[in-house]
Protein backbone atom coordinates (compact mmCIF):
# COMPACT_ATOMS: atom_id res chain seq x y z
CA UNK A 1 203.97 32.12 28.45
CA UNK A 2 202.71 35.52 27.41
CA UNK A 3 200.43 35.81 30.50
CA UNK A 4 203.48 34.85 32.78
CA UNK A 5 205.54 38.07 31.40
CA UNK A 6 202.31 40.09 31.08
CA UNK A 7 202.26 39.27 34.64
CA UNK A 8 205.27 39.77 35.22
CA UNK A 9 205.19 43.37 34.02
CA UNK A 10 202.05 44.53 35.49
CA UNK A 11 203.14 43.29 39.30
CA UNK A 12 206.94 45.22 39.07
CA UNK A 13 204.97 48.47 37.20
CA UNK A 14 201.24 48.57 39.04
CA UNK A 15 200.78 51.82 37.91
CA UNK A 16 201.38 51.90 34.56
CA UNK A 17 199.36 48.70 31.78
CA UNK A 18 200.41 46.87 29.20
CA UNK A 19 198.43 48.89 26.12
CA UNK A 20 198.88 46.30 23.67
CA UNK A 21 201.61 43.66 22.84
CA UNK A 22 203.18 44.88 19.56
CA UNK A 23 204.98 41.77 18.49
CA UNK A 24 205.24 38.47 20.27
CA UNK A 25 207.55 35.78 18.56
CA UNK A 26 206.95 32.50 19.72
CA UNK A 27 210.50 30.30 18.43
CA UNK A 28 209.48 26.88 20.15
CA UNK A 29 207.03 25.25 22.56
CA UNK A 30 207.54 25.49 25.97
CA UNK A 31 207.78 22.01 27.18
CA UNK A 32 205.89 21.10 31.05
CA UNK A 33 208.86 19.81 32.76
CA UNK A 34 211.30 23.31 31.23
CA UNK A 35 211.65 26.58 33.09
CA UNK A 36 211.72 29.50 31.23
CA UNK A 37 213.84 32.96 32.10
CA UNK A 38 212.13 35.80 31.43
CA UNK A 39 214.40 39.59 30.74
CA UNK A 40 212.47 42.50 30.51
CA UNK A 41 214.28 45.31 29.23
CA UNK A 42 213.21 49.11 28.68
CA UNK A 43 213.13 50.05 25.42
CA UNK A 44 211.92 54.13 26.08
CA UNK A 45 209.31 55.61 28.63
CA UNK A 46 206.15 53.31 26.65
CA UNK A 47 207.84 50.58 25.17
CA UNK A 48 209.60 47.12 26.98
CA UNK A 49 211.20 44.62 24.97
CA UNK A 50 211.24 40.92 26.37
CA UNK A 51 212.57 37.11 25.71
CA UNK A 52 212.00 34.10 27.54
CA UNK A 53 215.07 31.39 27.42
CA UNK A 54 215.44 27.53 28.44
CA UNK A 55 218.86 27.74 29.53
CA UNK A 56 221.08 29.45 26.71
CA UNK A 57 218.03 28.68 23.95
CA UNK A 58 215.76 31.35 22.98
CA UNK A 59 212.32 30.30 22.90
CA UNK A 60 210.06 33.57 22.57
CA UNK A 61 210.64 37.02 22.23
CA UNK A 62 208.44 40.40 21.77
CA UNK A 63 207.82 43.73 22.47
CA UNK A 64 205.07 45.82 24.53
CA UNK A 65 203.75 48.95 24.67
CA UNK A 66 202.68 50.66 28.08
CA UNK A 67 200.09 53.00 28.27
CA UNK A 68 200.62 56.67 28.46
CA UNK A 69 200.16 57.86 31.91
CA UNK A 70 203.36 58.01 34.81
């Protein structure tokens, strides 16, 4: 799941990398048959909050930190 918004991140931003994930909160497994929603939102200029739901139900959440170049 982490890869997937890593991913997810990187393609919509080419320019700019994912420096290092800062917190990643993982609330259940993701089952095979589930599809998971993943919101990205910007935090500042370096940092990107995300969560991943199954329908209304929370199942990871985190934060990332860009690197520094624009």
């Amino acid at each position: 799941m982490l890869q997937r918004v890593l991913g997810l991140v990187e393609s919509a931003q080419p320019e700019r990398n994912v420096k290092s994930v800062a917190e990643a909160k993982f609330l259940r497994p993701l089952r095979p048959a589930e599809t998971c929603a993943v919101a990205i939102r910007r935090v500042d200029d370096r940092t990107l909050s995300f969560d991943c739901r199954v329908q209304q139900d929370l199942v990871a959440r985190g934060i990332l930190v860009l690197d520094g170049d624009n």
